[in-house]
Each structure stands twice: as structure tokens, then as C-alpha cells.
N, C-alpha and C. Protein backbone atom coordinates (compact mmCIF):
# COMPACT_ATOMS: atom_id res chain seq x y z
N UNK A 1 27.07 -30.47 53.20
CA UNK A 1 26.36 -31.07 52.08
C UNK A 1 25.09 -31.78 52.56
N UNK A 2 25.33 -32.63 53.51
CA UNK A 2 24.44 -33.08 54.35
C UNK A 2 22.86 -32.31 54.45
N UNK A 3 23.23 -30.92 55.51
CA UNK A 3 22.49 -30.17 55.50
C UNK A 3 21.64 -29.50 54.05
N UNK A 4 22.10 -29.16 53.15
CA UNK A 4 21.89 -29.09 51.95
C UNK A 4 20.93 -29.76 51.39
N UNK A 5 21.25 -31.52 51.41
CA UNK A 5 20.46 -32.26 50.81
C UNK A 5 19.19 -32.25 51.89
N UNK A 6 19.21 -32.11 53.33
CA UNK A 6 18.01 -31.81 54.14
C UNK A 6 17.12 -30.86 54.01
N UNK A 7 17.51 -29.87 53.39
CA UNK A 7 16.71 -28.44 52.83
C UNK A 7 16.02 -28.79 51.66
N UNK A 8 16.93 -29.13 50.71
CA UNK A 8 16.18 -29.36 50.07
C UNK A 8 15.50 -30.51 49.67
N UNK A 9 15.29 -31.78 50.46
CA UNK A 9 14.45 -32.43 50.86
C UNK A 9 13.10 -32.13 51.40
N UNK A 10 13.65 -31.37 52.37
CA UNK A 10 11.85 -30.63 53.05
C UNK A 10 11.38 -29.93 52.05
N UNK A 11 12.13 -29.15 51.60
CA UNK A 11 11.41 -28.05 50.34
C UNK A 11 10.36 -29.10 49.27
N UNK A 12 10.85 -30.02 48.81
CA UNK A 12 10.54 -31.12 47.89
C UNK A 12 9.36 -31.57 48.48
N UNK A 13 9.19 -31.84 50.09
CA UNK A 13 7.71 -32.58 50.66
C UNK A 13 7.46 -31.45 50.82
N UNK A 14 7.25 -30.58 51.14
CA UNK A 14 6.62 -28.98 51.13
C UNK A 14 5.49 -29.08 49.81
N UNK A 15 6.55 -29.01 48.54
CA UNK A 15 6.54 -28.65 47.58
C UNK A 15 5.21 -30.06 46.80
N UNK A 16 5.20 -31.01 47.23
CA UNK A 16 4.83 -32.22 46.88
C UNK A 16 3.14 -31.93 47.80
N UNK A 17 3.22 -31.79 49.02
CA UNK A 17 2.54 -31.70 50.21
C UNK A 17 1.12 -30.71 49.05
N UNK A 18 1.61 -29.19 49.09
CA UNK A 18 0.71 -28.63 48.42
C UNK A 18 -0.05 -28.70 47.10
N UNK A 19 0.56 -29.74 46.46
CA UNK A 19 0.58 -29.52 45.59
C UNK A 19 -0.92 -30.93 45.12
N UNK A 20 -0.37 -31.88 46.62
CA UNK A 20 -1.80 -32.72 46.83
C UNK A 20 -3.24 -32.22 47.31
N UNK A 21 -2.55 -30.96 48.57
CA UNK A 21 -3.90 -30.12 48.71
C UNK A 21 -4.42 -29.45 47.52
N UNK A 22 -3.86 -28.93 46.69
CA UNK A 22 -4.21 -28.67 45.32
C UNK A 22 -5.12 -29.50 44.84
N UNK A 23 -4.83 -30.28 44.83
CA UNK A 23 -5.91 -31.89 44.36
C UNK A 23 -6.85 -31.43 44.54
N UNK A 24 -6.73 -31.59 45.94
CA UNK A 24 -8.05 -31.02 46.36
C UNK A 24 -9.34 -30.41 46.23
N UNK A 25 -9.82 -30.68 45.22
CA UNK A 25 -11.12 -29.30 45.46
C UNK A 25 -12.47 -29.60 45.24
N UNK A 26 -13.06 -28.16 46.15
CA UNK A 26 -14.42 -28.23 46.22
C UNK A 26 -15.58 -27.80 45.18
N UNK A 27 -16.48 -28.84 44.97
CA UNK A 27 -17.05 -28.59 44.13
C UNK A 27 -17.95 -27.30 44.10
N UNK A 28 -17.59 -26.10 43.05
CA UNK A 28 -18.84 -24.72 42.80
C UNK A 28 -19.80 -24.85 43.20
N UNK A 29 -20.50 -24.53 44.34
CA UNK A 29 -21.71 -24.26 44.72
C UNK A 29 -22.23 -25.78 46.11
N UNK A 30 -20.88 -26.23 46.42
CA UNK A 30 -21.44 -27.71 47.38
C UNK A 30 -21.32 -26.70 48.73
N UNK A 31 -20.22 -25.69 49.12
CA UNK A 31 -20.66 -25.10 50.35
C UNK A 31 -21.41 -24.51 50.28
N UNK A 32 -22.28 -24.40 51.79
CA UNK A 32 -23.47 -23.62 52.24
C UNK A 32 -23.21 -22.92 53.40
N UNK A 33 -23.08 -21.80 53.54
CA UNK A 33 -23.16 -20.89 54.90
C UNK A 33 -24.23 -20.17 54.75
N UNK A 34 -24.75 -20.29 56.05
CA UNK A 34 -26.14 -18.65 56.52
C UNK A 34 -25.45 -17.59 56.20
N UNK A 35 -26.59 -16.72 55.89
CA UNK A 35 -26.02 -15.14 55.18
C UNK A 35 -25.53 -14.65 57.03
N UNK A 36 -24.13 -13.91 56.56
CA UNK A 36 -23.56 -13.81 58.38
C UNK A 36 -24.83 -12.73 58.53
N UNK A 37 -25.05 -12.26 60.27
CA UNK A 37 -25.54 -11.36 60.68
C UNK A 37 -24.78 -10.28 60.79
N UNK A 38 -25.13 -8.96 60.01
CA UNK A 38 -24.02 -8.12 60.04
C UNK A 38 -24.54 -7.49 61.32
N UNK A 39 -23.17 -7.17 61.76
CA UNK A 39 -23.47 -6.32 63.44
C UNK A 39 -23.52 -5.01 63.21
N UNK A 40 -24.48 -4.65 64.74
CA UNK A 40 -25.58 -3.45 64.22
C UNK A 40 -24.29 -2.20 64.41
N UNK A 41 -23.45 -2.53 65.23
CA UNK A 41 -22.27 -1.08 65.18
C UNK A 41 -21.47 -1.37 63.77
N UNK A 42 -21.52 -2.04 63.33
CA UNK A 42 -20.45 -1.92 62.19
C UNK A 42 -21.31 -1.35 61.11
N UNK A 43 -22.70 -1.50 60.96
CA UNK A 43 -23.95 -1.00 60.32
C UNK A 43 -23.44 0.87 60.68
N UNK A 44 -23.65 0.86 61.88
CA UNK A 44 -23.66 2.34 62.24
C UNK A 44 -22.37 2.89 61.94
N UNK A 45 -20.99 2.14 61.87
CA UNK A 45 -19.98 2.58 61.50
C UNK A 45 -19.83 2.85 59.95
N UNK A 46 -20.47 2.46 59.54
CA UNK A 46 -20.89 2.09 58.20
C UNK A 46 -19.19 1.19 57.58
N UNK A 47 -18.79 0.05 58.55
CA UNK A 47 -18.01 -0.60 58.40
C UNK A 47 -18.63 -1.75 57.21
N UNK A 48 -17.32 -1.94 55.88
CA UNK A 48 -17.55 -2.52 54.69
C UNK A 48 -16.54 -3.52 54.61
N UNK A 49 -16.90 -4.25 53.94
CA UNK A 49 -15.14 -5.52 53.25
C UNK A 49 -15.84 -6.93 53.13
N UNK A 50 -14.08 -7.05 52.60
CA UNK A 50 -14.26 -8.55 52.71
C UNK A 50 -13.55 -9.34 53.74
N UNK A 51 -13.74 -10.37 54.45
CA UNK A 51 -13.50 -11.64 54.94
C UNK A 51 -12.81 -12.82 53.94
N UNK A 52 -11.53 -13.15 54.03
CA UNK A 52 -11.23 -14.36 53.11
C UNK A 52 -11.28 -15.45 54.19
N UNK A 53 -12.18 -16.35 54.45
CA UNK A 53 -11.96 -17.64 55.42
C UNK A 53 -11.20 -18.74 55.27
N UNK A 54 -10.55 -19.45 55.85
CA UNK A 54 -9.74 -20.56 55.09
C UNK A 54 -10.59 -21.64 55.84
N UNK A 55 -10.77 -22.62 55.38
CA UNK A 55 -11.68 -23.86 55.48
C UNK A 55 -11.36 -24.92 55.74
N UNK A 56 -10.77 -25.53 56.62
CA UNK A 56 -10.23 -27.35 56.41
C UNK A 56 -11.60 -28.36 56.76
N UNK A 57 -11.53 -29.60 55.86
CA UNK A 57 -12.85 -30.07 55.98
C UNK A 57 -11.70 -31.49 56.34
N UNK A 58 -11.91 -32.26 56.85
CA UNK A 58 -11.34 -33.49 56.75
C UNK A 58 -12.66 -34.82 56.42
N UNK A 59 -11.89 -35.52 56.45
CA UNK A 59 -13.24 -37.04 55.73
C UNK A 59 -14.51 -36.98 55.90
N UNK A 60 -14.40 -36.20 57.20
CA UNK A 60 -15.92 -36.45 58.29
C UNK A 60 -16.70 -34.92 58.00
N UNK A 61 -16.30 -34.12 57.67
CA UNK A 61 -17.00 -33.15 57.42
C UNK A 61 -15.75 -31.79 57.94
N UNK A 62 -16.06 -30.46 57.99
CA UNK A 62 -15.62 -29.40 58.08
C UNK A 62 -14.94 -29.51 59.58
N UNK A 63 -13.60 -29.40 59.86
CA UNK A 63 -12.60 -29.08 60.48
C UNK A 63 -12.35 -27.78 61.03
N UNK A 64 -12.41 -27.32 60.48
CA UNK A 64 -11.94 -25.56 61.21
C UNK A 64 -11.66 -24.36 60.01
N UNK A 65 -12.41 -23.19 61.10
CA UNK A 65 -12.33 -21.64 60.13
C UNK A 65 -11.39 -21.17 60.55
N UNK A 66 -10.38 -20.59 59.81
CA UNK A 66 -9.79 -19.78 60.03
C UNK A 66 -9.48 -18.23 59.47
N UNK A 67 -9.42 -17.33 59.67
CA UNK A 67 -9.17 -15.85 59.12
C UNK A 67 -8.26 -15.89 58.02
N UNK A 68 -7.99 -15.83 57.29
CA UNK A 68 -6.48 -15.64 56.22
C UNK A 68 -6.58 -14.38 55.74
N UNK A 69 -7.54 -13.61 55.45
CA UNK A 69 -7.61 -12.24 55.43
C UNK A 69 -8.62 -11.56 56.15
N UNK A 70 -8.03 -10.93 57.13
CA UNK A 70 -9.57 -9.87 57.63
C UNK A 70 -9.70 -8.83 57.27
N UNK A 71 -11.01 -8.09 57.24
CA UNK A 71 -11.63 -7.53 56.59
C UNK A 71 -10.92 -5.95 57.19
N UNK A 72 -10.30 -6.23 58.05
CA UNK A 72 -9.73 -5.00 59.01
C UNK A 72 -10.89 -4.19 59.94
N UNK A 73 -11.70 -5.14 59.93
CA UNK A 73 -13.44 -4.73 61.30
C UNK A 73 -13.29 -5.74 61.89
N UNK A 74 -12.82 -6.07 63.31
CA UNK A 74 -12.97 -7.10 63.97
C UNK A 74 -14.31 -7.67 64.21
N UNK A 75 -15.46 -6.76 64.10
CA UNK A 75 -16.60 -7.51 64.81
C UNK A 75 -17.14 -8.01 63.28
N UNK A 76 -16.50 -7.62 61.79
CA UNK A 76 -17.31 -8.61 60.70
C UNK A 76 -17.04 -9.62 60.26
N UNK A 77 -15.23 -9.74 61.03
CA UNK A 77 -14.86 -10.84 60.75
C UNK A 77 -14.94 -12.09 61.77
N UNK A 78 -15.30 -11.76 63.08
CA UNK A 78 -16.14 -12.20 64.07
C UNK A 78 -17.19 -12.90 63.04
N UNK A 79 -18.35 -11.96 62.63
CA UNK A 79 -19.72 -12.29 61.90
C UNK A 79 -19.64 -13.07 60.80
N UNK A 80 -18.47 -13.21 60.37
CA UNK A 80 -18.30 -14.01 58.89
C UNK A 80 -18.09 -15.60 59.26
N UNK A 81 -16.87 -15.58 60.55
CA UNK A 81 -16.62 -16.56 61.24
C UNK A 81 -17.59 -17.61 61.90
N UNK A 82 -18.76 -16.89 62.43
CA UNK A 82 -20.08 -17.39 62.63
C UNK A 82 -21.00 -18.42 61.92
N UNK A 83 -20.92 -17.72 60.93
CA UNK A 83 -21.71 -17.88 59.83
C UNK A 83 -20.99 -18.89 58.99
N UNK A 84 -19.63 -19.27 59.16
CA UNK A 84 -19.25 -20.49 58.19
C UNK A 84 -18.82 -21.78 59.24
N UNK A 85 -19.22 -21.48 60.63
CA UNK A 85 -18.95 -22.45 61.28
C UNK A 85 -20.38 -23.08 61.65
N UNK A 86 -21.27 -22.25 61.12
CA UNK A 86 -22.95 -23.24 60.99
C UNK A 86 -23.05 -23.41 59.43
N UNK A 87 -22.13 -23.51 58.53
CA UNK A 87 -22.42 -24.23 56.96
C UNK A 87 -22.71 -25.31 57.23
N UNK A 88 -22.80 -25.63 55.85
CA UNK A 88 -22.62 -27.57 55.02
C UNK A 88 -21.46 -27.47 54.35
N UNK A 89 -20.78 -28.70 54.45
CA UNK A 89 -19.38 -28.84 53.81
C UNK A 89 -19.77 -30.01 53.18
N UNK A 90 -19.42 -30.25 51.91
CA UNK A 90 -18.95 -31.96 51.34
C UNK A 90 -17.92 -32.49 52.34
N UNK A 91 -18.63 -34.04 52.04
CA UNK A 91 -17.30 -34.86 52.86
C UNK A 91 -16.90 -35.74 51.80
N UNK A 92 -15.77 -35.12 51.03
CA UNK A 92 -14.76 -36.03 50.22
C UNK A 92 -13.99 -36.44 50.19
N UNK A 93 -14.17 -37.45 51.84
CA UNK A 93 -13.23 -38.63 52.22
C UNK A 93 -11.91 -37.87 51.98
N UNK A 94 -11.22 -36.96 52.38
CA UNK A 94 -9.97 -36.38 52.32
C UNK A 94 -9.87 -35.01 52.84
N UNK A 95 -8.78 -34.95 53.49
CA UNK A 95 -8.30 -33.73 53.94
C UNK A 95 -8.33 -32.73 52.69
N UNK A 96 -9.26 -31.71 53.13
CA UNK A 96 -8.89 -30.54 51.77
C UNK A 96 -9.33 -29.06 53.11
N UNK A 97 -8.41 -28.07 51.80
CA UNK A 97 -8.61 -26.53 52.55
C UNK A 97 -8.72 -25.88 51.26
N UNK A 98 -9.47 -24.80 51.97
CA UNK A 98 -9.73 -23.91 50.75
C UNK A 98 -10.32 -22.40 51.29
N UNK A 99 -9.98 -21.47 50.40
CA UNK A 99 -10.67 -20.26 50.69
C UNK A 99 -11.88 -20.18 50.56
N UNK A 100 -12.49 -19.39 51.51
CA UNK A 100 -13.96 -18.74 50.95
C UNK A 100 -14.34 -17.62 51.55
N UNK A 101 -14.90 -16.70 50.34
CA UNK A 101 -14.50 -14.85 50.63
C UNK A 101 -16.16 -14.61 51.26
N UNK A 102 -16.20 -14.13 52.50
CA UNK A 102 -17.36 -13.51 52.70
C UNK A 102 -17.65 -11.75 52.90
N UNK A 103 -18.43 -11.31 51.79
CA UNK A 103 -18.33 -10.13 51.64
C UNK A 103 -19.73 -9.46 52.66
N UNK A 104 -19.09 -8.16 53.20
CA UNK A 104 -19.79 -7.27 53.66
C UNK A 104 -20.49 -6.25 53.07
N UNK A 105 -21.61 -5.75 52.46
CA UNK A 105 -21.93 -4.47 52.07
C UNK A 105 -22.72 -4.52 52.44
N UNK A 106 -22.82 -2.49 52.59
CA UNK A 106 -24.46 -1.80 53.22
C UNK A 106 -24.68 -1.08 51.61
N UNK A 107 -26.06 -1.76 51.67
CA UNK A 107 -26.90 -1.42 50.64
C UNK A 107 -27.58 -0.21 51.22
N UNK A 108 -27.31 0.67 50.42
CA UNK A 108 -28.54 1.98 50.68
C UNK A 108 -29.81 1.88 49.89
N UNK A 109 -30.58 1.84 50.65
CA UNK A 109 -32.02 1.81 50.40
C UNK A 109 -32.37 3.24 49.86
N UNK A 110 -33.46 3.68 48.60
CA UNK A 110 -33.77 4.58 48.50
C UNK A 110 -35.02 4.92 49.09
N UNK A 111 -34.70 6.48 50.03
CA UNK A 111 -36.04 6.20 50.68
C UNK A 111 -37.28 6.93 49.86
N UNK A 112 -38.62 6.81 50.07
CA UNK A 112 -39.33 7.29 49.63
C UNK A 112 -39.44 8.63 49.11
N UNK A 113 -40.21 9.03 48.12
CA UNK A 113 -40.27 10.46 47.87
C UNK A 113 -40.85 11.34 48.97
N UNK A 114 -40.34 12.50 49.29
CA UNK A 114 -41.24 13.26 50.44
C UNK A 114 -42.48 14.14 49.78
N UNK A 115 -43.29 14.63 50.46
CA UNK A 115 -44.46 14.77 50.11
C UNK A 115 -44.58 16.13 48.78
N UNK A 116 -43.44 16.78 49.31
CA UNK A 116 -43.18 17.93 48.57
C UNK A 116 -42.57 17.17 46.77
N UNK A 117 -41.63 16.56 46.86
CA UNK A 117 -41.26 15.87 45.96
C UNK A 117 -42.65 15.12 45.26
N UNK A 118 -43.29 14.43 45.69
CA UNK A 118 -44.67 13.50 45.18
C UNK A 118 -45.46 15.28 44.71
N UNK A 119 -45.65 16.14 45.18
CA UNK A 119 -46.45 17.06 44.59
C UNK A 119 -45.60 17.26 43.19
N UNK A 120 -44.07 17.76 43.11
CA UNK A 120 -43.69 18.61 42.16
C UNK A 120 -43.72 17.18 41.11
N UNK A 121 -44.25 16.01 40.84
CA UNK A 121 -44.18 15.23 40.29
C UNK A 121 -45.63 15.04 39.37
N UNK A 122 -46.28 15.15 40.71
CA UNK A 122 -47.80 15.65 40.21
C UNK A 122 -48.16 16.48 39.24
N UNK A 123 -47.26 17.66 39.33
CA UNK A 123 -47.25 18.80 39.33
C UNK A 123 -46.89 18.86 37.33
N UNK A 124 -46.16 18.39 37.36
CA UNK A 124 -45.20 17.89 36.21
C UNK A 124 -45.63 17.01 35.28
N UNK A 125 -46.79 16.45 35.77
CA UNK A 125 -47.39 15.55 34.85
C UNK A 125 -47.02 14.35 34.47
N UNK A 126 -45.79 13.85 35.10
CA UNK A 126 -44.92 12.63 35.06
C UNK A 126 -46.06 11.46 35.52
N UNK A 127 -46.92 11.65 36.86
CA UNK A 127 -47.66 10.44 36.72
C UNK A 127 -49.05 11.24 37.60
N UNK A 128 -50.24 10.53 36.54
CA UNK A 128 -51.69 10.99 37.36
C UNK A 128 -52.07 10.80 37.99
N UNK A 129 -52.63 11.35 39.05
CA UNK A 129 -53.04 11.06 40.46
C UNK A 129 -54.39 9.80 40.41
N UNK A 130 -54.94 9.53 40.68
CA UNK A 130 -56.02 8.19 41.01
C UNK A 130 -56.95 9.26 41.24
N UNK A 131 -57.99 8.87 40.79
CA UNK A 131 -59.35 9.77 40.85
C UNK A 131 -59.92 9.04 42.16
């Protein structure tokens, strides 16, 4: 019985514990991280995702990054990691944690028309050449 009431005792400060980190939270838009540097092989891999970071800030400012989801690319979640350990954190006098998702995408650029393309355009009457 003993044991019993010890279980579920811890469960109860467990249960109590999170529920103060809950309290917790950061105000929309108070963190600041540099945009990460995406690395140039994961570019060439054409490696994509997300990063979920977990955040502890204590009184004095930001505490420690940690991974809680990786992106399954070691070197972006490396790059994400970077990049939130040179942020700005609020310091609201209290221990708080929290997620924050840093996303990866390669934007494809459209490249220019080729010369053949710019003629049949010409060509077409879509737009007049400059006298």
C-alpha cells in the first residue's frame, strides 16, 4: 500500500510539475533566431524538413537547445541548432521550456527564359521588343 501511495504521489508532482511549466509561456513573436545557414551538401542533397527545438530559458536568459524532433538530416539539424543558440530569449524571471520548429526548404528559383524561348515570345506577340 505503501508503495502505491508513493506512485502515486510522484505521478501527482509529475502531474503538478508540468502543468506549472505550462504556465509558462512565451510571448508570439519575443524569440529571435538568425535565419540558420543551410549547409551546402544538404542543398546538393536536396535535403528538406523540419527541426522541432526544445528551449529552456531560465531567469537569466536562454539555458539550453535541445533536438525533440529531428529533421532526420543530421547536418540541418546541426544548422537549426546553431542558429537558436545565437537568438534573443525573454527573461521572465522563471524557468520555462518550450518548442520551436525550424523549417528547412529549397526554394526553386525560376531560371530565366532561354534565348530560343524569349524569341518564340517575340514571335507571338505576347510582349514588344524596345525599338
Amino acid at each position: 500500500m505503501k508503495r502505491q501511495n508513493k506512485l502515486l504521489a510522484g505521478c501527482l508532482m509529475l502531474l503538478l510539475a508540468t502543468a506549472a511549466w505550462a504556465e509558462n509561456r512565451i510571448p508570439a513573436g519575443s524569440v529571435r533566431i538568425p535565419n540558420p545557414n543551410y549547409p551546402a551538401k544538404s542543398l546538393e542533397r536536396g535535403e528538406q524538413g523540419e527541426v522541432l527545438l526544445l528551449v529552456t530559458v531560465s531567469p537569466r536568459g536562454m539555458r539550453s537547445v535541445k533536438i525533440g524532433e529531428s529533421s532526420g538530416y543530421p547536418l540541418l539539424d546541426e544548422a537549426a541548432l546553431q542558429a537558436a543558440k545565437h537568438g534573443t530569449y525573454p527573461k521572465s524571471g522563471r524557468w520555462t521550456i518550450f518548442s520551436l520548429p525550424v523549417q528547412f526548404t529549397i526554394r526553386e528559383e525560376t531560371p530565366p527564359p532561354t534565348e530560343e524561348e524569349m524569341r518564340k515570345i517575340f514571335e507571338n506577340g505576347r510582349v514588344q521588343p524596345k525599338p
